[in-house]
PDB file of N, CA and C in Angstrom:
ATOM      1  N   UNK A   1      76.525 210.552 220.631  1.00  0.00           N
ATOM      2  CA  UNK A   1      77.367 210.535 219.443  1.00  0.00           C
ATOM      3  C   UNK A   1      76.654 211.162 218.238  1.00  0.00           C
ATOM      4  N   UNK A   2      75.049 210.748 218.261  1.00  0.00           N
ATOM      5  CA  UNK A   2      74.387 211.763 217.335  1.00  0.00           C
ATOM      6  C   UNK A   2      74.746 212.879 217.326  1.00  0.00           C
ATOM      7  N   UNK A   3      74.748 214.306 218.010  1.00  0.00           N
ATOM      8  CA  UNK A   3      74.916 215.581 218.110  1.00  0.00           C
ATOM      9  C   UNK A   3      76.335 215.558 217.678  1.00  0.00           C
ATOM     10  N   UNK A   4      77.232 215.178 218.156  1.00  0.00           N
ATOM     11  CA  UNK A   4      78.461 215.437 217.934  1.00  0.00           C
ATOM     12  C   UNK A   4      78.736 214.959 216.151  1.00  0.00           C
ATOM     13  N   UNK A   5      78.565 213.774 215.468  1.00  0.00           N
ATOM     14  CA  UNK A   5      78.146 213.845 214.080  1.00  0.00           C
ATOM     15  C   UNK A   5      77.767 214.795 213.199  1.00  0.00           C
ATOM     16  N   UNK A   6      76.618 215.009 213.642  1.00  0.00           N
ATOM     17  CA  UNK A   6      75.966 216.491 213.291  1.00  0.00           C
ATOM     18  C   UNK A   6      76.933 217.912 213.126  1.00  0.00           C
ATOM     19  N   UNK A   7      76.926 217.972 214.216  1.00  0.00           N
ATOM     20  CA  UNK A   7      77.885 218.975 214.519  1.00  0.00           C
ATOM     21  C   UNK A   7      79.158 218.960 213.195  1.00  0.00           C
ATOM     22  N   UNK A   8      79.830 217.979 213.621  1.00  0.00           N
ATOM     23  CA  UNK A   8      81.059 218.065 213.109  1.00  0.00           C
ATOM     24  C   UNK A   8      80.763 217.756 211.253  1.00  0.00           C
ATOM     25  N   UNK A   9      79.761 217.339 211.076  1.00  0.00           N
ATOM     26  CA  UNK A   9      79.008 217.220 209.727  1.00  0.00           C
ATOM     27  C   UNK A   9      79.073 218.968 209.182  1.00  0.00           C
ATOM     28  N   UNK A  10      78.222 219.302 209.692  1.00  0.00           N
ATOM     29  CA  UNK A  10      77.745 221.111 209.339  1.00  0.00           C
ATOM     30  C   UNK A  10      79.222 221.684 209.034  1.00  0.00           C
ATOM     31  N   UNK A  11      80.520 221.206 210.180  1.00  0.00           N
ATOM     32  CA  UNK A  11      81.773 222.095 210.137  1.00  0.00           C
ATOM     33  C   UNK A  11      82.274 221.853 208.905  1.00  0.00           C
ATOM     34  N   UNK A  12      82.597 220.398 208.288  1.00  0.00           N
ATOM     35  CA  UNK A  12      82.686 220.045 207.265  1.00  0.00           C
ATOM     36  C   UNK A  12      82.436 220.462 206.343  1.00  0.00           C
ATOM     37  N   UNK A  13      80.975 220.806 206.170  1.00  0.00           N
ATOM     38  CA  UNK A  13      80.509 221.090 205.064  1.00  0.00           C
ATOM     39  C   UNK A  13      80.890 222.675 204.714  1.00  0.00           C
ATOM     40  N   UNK A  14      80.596 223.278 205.415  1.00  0.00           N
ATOM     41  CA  UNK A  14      80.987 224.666 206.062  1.00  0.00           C
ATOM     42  C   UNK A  14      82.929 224.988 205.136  1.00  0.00           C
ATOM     43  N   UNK A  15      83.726 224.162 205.662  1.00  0.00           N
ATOM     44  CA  UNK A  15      84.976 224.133 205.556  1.00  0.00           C
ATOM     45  C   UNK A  15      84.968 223.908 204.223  1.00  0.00           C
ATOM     46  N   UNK A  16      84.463 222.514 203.858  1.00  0.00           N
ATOM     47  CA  UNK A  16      84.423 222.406 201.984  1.00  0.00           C
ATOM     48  C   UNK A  16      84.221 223.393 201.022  1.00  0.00           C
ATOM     49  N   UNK A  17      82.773 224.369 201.389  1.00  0.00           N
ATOM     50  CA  UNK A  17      82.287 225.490 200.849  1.00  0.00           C
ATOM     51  C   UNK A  17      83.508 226.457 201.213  1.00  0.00           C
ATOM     52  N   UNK A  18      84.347 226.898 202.000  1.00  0.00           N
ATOM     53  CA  UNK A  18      85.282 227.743 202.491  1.00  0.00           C
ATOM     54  C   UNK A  18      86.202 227.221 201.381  1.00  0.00           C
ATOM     55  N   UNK A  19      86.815 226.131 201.438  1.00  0.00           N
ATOM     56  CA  UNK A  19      87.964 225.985 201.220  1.00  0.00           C
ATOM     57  C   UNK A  19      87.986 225.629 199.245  1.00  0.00           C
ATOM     58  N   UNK A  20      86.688 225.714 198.867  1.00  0.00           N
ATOM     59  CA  UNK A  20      86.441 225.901 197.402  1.00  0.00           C
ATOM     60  C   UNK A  20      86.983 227.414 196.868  1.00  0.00           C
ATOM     61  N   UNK A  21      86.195 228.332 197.661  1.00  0.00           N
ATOM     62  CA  UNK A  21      86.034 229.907 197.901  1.00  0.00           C
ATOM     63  C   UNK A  21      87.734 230.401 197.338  1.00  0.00           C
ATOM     64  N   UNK A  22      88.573 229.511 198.737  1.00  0.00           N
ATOM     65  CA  UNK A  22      89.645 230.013 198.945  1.00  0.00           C
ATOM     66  C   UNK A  22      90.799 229.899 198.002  1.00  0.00           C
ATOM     67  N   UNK A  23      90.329 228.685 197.553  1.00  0.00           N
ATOM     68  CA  UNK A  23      91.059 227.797 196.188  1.00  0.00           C
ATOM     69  C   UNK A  23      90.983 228.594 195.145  1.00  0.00           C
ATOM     70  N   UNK A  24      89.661 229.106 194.382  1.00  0.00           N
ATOM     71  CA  UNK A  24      89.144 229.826 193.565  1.00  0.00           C
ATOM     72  C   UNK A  24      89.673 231.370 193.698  1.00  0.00           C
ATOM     73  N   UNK A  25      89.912 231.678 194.557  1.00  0.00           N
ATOM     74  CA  UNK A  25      90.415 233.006 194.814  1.00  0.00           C
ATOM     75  C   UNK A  25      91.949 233.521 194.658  1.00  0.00           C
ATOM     76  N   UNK A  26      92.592 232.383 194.361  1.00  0.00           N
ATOM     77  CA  UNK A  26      93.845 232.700 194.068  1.00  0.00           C
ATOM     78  C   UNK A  26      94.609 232.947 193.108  1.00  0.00           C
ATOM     79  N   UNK A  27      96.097 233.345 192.798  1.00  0.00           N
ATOM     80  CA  UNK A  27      96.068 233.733 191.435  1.00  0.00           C
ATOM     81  C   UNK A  27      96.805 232.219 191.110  1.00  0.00           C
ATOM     82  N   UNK A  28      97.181 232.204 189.745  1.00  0.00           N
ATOM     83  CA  UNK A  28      97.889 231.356 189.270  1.00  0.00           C
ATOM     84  C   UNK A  28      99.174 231.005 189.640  1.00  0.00           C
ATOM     85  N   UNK A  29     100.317 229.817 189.687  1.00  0.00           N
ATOM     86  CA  UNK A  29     101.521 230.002 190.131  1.00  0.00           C
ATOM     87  C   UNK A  29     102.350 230.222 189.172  1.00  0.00           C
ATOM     88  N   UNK A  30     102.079 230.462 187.636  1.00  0.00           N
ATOM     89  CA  UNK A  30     103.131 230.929 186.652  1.00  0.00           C
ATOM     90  C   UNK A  30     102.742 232.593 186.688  1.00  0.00           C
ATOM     91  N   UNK A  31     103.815 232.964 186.488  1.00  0.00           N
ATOM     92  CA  UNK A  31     104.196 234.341 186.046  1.00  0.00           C
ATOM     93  C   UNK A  31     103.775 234.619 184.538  1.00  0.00           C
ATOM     94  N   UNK A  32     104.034 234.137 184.299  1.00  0.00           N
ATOM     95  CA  UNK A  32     103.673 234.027 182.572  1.00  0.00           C
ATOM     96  C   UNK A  32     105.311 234.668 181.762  1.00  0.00           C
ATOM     97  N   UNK A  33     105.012 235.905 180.589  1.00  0.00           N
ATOM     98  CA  UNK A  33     106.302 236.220 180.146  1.00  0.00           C
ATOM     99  C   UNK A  33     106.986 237.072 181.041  1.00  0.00           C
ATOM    100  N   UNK A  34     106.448 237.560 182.453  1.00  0.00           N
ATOM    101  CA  UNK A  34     107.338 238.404 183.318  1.00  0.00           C
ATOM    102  C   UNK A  34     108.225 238.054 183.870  1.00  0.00           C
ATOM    103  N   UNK A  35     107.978 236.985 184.198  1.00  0.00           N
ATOM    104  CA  UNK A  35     109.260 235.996 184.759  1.00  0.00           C
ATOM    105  C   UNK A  35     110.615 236.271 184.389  1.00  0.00           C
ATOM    106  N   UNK A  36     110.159 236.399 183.155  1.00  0.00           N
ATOM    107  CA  UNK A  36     111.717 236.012 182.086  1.00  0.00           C
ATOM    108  C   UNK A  36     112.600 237.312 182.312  1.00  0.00           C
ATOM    109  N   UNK A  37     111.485 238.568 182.536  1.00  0.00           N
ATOM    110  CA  UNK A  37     111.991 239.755 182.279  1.00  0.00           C
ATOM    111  C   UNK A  37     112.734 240.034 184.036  1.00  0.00           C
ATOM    112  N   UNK A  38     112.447 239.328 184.748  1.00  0.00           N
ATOM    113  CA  UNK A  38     112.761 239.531 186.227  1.00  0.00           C
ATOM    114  C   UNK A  38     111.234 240.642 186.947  1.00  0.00           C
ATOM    115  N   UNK A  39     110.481 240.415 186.196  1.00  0.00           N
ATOM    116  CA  UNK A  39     109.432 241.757 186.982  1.00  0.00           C
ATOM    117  C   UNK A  39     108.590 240.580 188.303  1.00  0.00           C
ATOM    118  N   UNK A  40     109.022 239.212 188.490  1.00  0.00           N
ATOM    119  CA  UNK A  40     108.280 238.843 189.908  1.00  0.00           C
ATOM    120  C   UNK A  40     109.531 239.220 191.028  1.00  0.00           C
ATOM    121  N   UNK A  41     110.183 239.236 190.464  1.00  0.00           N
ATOM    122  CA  UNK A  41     111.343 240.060 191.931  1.00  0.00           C
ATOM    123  C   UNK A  41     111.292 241.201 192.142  1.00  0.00           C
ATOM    124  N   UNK A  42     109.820 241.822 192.087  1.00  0.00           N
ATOM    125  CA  UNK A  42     109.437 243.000 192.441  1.00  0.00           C
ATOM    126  C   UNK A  42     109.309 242.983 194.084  1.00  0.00           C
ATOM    127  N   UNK A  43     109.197 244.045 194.556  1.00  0.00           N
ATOM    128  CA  UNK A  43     108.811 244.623 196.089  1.00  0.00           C
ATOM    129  C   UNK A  43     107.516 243.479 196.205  1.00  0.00           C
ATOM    130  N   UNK A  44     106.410 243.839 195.246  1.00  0.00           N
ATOM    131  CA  UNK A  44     105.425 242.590 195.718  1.00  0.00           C
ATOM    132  C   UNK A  44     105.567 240.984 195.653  1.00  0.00           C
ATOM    133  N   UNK A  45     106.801 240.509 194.735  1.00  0.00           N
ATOM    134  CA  UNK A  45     106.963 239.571 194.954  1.00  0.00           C
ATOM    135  C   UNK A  45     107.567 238.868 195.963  1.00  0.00           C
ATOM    136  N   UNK A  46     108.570 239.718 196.493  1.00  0.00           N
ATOM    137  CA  UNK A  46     109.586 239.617 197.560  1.00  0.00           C
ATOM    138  C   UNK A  46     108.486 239.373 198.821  1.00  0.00           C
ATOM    139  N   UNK A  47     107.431 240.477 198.974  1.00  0.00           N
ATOM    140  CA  UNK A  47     106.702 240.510 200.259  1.00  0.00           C
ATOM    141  C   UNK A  47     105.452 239.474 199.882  1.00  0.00           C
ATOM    142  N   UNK A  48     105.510 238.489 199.151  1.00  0.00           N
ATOM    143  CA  UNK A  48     104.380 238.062 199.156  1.00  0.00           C
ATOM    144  C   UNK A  48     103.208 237.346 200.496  1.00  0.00           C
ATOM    145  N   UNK A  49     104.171 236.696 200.994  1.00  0.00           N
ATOM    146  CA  UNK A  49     103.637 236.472 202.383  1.00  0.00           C
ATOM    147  C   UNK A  49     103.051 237.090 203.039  1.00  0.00           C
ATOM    148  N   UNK A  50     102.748 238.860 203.032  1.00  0.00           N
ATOM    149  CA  UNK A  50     102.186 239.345 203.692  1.00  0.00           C
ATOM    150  C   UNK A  50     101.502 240.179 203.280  1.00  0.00           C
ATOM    151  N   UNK A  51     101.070 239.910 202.145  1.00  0.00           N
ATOM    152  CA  UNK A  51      99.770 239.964 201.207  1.00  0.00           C
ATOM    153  C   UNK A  51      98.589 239.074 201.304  1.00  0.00           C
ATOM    154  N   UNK A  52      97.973 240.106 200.479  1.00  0.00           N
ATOM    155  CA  UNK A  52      96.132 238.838 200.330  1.00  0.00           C
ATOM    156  C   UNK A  52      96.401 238.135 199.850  1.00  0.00           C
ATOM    157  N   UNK A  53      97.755 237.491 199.290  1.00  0.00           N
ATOM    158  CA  UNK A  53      97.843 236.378 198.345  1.00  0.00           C
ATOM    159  C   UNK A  53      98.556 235.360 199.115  1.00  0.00           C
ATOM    160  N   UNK A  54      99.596 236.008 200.140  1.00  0.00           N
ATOM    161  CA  UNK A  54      99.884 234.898 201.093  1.00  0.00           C
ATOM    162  C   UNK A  54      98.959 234.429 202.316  1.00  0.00           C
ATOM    163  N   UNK A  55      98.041 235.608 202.963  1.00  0.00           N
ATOM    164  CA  UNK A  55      97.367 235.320 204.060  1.00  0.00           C
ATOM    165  C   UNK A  55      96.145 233.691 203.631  1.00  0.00           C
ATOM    166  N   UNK A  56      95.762 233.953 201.947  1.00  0.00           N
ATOM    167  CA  UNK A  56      95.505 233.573 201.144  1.00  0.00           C
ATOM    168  C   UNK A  56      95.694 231.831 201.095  1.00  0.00           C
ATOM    169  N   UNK A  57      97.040 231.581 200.985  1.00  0.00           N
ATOM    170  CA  UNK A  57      97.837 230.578 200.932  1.00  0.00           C
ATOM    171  C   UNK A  57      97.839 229.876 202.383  1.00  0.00           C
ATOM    172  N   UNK A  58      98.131 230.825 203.460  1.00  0.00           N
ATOM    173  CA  UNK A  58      97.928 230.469 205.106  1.00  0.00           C
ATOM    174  C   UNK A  58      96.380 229.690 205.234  1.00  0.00           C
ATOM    175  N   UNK A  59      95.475 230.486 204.731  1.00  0.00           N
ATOM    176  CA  UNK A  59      94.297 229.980 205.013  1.00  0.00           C
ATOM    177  C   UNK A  59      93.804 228.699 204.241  1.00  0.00           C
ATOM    178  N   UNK A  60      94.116 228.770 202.655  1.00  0.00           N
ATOM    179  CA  UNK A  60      93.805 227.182 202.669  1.00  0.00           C
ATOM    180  C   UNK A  60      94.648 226.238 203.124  1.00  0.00           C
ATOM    181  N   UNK A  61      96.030 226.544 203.523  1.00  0.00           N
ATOM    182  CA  UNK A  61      96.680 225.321 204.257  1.00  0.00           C
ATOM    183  C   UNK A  61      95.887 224.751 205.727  1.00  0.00           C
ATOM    184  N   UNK A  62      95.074 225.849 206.566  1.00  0.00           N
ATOM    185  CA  UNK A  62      95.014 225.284 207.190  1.00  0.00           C
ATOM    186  C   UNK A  62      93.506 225.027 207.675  1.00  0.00           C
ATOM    187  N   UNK A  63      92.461 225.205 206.057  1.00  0.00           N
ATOM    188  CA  UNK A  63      91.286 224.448 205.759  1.00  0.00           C
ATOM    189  C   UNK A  63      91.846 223.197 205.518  1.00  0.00           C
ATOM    190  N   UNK A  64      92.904 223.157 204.714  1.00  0.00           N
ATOM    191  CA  UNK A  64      92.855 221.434 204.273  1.00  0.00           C
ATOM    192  C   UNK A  64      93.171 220.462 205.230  1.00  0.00           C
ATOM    193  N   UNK A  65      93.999 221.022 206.054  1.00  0.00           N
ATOM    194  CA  UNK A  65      94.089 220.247 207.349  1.00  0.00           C
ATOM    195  C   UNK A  65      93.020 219.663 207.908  1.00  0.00           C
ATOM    196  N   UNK A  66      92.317 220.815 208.778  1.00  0.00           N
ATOM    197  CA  UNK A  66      90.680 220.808 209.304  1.00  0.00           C
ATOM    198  C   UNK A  66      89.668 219.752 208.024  1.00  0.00           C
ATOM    199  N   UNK A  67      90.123 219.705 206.646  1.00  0.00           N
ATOM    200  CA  UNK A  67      89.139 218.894 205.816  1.00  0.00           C
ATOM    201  C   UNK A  67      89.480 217.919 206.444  1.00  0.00           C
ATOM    202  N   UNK A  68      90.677 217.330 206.497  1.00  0.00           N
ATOM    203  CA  UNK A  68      91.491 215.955 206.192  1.00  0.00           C
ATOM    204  C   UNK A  68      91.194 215.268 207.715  1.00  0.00           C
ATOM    205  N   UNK A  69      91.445 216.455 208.492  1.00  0.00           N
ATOM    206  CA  UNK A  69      90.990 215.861 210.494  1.00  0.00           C
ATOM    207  C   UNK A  69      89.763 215.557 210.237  1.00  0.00           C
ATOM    208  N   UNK A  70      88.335 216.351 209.725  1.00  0.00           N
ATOM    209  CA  UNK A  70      87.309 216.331 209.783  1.00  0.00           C
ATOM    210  C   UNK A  70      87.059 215.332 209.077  1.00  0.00           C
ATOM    211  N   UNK A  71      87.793 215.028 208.082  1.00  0.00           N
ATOM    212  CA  UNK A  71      87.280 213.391 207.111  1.00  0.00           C
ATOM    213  C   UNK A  71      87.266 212.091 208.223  1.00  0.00           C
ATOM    214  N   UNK A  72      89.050 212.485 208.643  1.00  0.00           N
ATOM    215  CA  UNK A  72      89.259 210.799 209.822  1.00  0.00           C
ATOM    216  C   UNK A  72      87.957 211.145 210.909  1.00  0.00           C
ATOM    217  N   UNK A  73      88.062 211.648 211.048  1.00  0.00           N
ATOM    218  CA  UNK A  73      86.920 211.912 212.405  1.00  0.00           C
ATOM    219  C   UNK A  73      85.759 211.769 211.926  1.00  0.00           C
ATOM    220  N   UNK A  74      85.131 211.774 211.289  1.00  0.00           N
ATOM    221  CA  UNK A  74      83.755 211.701 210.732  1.00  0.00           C
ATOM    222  C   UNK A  74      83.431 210.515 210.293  1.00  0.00           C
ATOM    223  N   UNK A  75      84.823 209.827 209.814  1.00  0.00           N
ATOM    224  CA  UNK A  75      85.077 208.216 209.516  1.00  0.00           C
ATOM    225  C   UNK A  75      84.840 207.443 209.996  1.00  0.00           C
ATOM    226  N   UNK A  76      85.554 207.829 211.420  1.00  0.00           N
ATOM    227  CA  UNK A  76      85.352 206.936 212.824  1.00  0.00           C
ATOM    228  C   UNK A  76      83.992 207.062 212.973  1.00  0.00           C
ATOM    229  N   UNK A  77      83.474 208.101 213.417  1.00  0.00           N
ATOM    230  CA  UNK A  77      81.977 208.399 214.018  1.00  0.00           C
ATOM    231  C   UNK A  77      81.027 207.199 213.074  1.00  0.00           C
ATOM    232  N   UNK A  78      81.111 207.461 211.820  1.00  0.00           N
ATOM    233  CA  UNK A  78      80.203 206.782 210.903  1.00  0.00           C
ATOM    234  C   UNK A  78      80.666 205.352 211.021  1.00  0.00           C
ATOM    235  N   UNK A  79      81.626 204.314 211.527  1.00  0.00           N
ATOM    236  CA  UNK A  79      81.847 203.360 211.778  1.00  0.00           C
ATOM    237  C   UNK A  79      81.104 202.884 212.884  1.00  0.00           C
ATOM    238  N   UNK A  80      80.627 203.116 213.444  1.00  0.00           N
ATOM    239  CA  UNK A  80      80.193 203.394 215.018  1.00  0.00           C
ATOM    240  C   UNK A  80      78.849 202.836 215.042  1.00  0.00           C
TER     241      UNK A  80
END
């Protein structure tokens, strides 16, 4: 159960440092005064999903997951 702790310790930590990165890297969710003017219903707004800003969004959804598994699991272990 030692090694496996370990292990799953490093991924953790690993994922935290990732999922700071990923957080930090994004843009804001207001538009600011463009909004008003209609300029986020641009071509890039429409496609956002398949941009660096959605792949973006994909990836910390599914660090936070991996945090949140890696918390219960690491929980258990340390009960042990």
């Amino acid at each position: 159960m030692g090694v496996l702790r370990v292990i799953l310790t490093v991924i953790f930590v690993l994922d935290c440092i990732a999922l700071t990165v990923a957080v930090l890297m994004q843009e804001g969710k207001s538009q600011g005064l463009g909004s008003i003017a209609g300029a986020a219903d641009s071509y890039w707004g429409k496609n956002k999903g398949r941009s660096m800003e959605g792949g973006l969004v994909k990836a910390t959804t599914i660090m936070a997951v991996l945090f949140f598994v890696l918390t219960i699991l690491l929980n258990i272990l340390m009960g042990r």
